[in-house]
Protein backbone atom coordinates (compact mmCIF):
# COMPACT_ATOMS: atom_id res chain seq x y z
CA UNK A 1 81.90 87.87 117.53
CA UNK A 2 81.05 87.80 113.78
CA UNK A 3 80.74 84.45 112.08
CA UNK A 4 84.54 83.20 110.01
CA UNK A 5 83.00 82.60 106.31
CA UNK A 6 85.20 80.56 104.09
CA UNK A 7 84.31 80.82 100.30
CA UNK A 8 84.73 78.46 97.66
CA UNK A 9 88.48 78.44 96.18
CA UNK A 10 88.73 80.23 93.18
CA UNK A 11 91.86 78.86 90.46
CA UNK A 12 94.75 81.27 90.69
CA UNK A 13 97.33 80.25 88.46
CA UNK A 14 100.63 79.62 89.78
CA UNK A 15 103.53 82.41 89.49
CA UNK A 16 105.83 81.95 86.31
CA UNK A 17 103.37 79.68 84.45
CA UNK A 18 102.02 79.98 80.97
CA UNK A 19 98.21 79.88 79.91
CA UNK A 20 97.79 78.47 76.79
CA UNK A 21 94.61 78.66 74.60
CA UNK A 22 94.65 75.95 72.37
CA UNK A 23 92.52 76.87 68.75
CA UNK A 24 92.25 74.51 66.34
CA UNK A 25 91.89 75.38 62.85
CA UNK A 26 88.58 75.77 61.16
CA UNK A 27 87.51 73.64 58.89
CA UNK A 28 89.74 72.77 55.85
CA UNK A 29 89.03 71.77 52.90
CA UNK A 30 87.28 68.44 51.80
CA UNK A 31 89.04 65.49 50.68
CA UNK A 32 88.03 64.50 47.19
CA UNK A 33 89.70 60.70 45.97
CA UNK A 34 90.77 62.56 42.69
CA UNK A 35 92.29 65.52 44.12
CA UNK A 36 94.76 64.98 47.28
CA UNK A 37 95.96 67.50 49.70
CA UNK A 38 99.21 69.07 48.63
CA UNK A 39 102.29 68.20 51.02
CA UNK A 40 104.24 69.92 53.30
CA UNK A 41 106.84 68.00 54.81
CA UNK A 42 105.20 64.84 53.61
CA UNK A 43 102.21 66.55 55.75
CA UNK A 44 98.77 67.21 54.06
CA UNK A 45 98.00 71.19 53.32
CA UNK A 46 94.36 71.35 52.86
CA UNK A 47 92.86 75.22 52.73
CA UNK A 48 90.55 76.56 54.92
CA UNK A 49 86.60 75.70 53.66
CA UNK A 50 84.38 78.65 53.55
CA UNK A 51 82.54 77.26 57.08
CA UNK A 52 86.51 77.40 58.57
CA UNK A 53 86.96 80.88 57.09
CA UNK A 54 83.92 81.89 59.34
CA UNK A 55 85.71 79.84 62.20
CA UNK A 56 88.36 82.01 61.70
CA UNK A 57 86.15 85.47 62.37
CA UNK A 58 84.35 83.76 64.88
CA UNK A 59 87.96 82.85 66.80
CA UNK A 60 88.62 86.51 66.06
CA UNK A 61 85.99 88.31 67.71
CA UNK A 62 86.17 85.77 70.95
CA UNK A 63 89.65 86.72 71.47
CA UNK A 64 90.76 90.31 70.37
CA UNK A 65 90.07 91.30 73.97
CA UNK A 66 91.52 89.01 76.19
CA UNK A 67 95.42 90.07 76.32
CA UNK A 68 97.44 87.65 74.91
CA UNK A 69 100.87 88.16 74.62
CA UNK A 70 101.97 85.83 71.56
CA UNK A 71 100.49 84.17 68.57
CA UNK A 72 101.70 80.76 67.23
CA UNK A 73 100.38 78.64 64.10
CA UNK A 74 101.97 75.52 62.74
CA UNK A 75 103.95 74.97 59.51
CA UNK A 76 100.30 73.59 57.80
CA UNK A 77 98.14 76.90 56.16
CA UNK A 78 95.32 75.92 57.82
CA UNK A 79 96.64 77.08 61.54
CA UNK A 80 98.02 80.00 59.54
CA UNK A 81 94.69 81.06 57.80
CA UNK A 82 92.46 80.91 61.23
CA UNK A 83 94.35 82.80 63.23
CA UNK A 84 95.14 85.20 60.25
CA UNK A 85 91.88 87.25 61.10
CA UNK A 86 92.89 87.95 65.25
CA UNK A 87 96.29 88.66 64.32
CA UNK A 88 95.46 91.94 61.92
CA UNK A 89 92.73 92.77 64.53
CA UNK A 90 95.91 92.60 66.86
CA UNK A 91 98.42 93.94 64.71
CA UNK A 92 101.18 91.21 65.69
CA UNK A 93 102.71 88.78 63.56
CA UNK A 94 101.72 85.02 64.66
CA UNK A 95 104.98 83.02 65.25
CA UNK A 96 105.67 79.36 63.65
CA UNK A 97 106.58 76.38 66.33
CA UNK A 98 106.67 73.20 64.10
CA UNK A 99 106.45 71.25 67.00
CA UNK A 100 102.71 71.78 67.13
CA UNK A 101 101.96 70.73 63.45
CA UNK A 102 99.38 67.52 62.90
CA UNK A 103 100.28 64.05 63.84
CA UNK A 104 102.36 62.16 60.57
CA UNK A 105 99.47 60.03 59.18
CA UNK A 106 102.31 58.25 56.74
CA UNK A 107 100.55 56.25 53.74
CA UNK A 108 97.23 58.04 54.78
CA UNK A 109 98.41 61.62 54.35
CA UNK A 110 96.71 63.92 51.63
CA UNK A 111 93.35 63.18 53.13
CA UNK A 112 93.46 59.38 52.60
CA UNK A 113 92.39 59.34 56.36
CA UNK A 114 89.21 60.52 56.12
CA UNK A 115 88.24 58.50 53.25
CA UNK A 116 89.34 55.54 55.39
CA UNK A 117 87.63 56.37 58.38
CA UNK A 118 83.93 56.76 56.39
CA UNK A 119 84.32 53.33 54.92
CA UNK A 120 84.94 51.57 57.71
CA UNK A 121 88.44 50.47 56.65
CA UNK A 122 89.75 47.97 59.50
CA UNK A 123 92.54 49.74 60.14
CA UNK A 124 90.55 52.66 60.85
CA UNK A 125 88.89 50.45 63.31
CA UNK A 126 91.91 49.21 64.69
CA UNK A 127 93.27 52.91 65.40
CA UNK A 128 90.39 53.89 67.84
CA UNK A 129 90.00 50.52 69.36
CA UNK A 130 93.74 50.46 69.87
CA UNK A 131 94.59 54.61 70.09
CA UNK A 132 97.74 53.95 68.70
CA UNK A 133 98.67 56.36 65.42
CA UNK A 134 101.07 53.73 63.82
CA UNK A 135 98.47 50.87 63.07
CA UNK A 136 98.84 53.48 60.33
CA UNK A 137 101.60 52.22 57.75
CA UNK A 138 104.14 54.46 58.18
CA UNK A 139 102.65 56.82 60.70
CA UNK A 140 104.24 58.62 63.80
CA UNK A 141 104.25 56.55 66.94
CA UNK A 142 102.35 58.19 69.88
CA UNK A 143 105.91 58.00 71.52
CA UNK A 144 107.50 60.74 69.28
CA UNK A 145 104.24 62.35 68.42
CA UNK A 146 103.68 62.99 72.56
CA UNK A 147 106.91 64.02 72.95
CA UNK A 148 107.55 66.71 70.41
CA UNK A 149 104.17 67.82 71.41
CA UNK A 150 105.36 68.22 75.10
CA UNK A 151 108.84 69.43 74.07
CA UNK A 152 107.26 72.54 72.11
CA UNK A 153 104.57 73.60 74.83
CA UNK A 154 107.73 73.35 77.05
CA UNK A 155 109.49 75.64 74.92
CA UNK A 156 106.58 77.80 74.68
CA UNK A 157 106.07 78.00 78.64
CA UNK A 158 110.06 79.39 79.20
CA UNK A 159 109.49 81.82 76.57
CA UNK A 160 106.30 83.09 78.29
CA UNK A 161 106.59 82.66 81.93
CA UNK A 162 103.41 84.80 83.73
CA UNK A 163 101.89 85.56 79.83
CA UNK A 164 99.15 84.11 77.87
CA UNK A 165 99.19 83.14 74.72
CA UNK A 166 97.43 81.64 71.88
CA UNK A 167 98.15 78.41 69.80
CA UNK A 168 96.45 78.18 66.19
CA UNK A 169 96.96 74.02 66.03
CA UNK A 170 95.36 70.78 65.57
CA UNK A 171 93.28 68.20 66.78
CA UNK A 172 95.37 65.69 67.48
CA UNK A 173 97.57 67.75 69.33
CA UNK A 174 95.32 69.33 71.40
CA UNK A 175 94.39 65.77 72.52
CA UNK A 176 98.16 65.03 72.96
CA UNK A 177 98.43 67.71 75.16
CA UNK A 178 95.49 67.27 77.18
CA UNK A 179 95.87 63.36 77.82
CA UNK A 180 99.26 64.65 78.98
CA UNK A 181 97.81 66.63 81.74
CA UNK A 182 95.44 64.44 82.50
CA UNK A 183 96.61 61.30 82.61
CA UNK A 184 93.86 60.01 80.09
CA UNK A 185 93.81 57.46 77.69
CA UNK A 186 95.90 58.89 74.11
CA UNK A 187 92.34 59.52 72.22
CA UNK A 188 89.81 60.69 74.98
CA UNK A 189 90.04 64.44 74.20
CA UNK A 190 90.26 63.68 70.11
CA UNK A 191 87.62 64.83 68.78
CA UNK A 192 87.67 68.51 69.22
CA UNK A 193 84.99 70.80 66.97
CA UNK A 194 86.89 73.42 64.61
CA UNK A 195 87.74 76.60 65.91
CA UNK A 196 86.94 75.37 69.41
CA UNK A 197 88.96 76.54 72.57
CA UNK A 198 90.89 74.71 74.89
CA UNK A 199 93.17 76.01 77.51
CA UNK A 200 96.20 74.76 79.37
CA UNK A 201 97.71 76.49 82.37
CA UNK A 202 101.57 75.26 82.21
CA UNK A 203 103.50 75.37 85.32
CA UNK A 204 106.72 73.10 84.86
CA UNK A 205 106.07 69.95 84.72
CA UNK A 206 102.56 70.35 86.29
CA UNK A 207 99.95 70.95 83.36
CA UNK A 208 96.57 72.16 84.51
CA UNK A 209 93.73 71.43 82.66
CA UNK A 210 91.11 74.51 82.35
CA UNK A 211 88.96 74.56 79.57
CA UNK A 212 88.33 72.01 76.54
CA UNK A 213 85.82 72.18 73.82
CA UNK A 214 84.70 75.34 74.05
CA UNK A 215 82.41 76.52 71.41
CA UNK A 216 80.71 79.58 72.55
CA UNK A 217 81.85 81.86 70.24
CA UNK A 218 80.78 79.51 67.16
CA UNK A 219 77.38 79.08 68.48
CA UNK A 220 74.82 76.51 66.81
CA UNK A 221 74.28 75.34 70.28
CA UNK A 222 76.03 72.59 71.96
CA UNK A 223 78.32 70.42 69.56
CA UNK A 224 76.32 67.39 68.38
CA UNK A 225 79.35 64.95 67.01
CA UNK A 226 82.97 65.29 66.70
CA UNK A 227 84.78 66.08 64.11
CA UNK A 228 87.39 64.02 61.89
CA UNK A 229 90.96 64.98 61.82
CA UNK A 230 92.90 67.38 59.51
C-alpha cells in the first residue's frame, strides 16, 4: 500500500469573492509653504512628481498581464495619473468610486500635513501616538473615514463577484482597509511606499488579507522608511 501524502494548503479564494489590488499613487508633488495644493472637495490635488510618473510605468508593466477585470481611481489626479499608463496599455477606461479618495485632513489640507509632521508639530505627535485623524482640527473621524472606506470596497465586491480588479488609491485608505481585515490597530499598515501593491481578497463580510507592501516591480531593493501621506 502506497504511503497517503498530504501537502501544504494552498489559498483558494472563496466562490463569489472579489480580489482587490490596492495601488497607491506615486509620488505627488512636493509641498512648498508658498504654494498649496489646489482643492478638490476641500481635498488637496497635488500632481504626480516625476519619481511618481515612473511609479506609474513601473505599476504598468507589473500589471498589464494579470487579468483584471476593472479599473478604479479616486476623485484626487494623483490616483488618476498612476493608473493612467495600465489603463491605455489595457485599453479600458478606469472608473471613479469617491469612496476611496484620501482621508479629510481639515485645517491641514493643501499639504499643511507634511510640513507639520517634519517639524515636529505636537499635534503631529499626538496623531501617531493616539491614531486618531481628528486630533486634526477639523479632520474626518476614523469612524466615518472607516466606514465609507468599507462601504465602497463593499460596493466594489457586489459589482465584481469572482473578478479581480484594481484600485488606484491612497495611503490612508489602504491602511483603513487593511486594519479592517485584520483587526489591527487604525495606523499599523500606514505607511505604505508609492506605487506599492497590496491585495485584499473580499468575501462578504470576511476580508482576507494577501499581500501588503509590495514593491517588486519598483525595485531599489527592500523599502528603507515609509512614506508620508498625500
Amino acid at each position: 500500500m502506497s504511503a497517503v501524502e498530504y501537502r501544504q494548503h494552498r489559498f483558494s479564494a472563496p466562490p463569489g469573492s472579489t480580489e482587490v489590488l490596492l495601488i497607491r499613487h506615486g509620488e505627488s508633488a512636493p509641498a512648498r509653504p508658498d504654494r498649496p495644493f489646489s482643492l478638490v472637495d476641500g481635498q488637496g490635488d497635488p500632481e504626480l512628481a516625476p519619481t511618481g510618473v515612473a511609479h506609474a510605468r513601473a505599476v504598468a508593466d507589473r500589471l498589464a498581464g494579470e487579468g483584471l477585470d476593472a479599473l478604479y481611481v479616486t476623485t484626487l489626479r494623483r490616483t488618476a495619473e498612476t493608473a493612467a499608463p495600465l489603463a491605455a496599455r489595457l485599453g479600458v477606461e478606469p472608473r471613479v468610486e469617491a469612496g476611496l479618495r484620501e482621508v479629510h485632513l481639515g485645517s491641514w489640507e493643501g499639504g499643511l500635513l507634511r510640513r507639520k509632521t517634519a517639524e515636529g508639530d505636537p499635534v503631529a505627535v499626538r496623531l501617531r501616538a493616539e491614531q486618531r485623524w481628528d486630533v486634526i482640527p477639523g479632520a474626518e473621524t476614523n469612524e466615518a473615514f472607516d466606514a465609507r472606506v468599507a462601504a465602497a470596497l463593499d460596493r466594489l465586491h457586489g459589482d465584481h463577484p469572482d473578478q479581480r480588479i484594481a484600485v488606484f488609491t491612497h495611503g490612508g485608505v489602504i491602511a483603513a482597509a487593511l486594519a479592517r481585515a485584520t483587526g489591527s490597530r487604525p495606523f499599523a499598515f500606514l505607511g505604505s511606499d508609492n506605487g506599492s501593491l497590496s491585495q485584499l481578497v473580499l468575501a462578504g463580510p470576511q476580508w482576507i488579507l494577501r499581500r501588503f507592501n509590495d514593491t517588486t516591480h519598483l525595485g531599489g531593493g527592500l523599502s528603507q522608511a515609509p512614506q508620508g501621506l498625500t
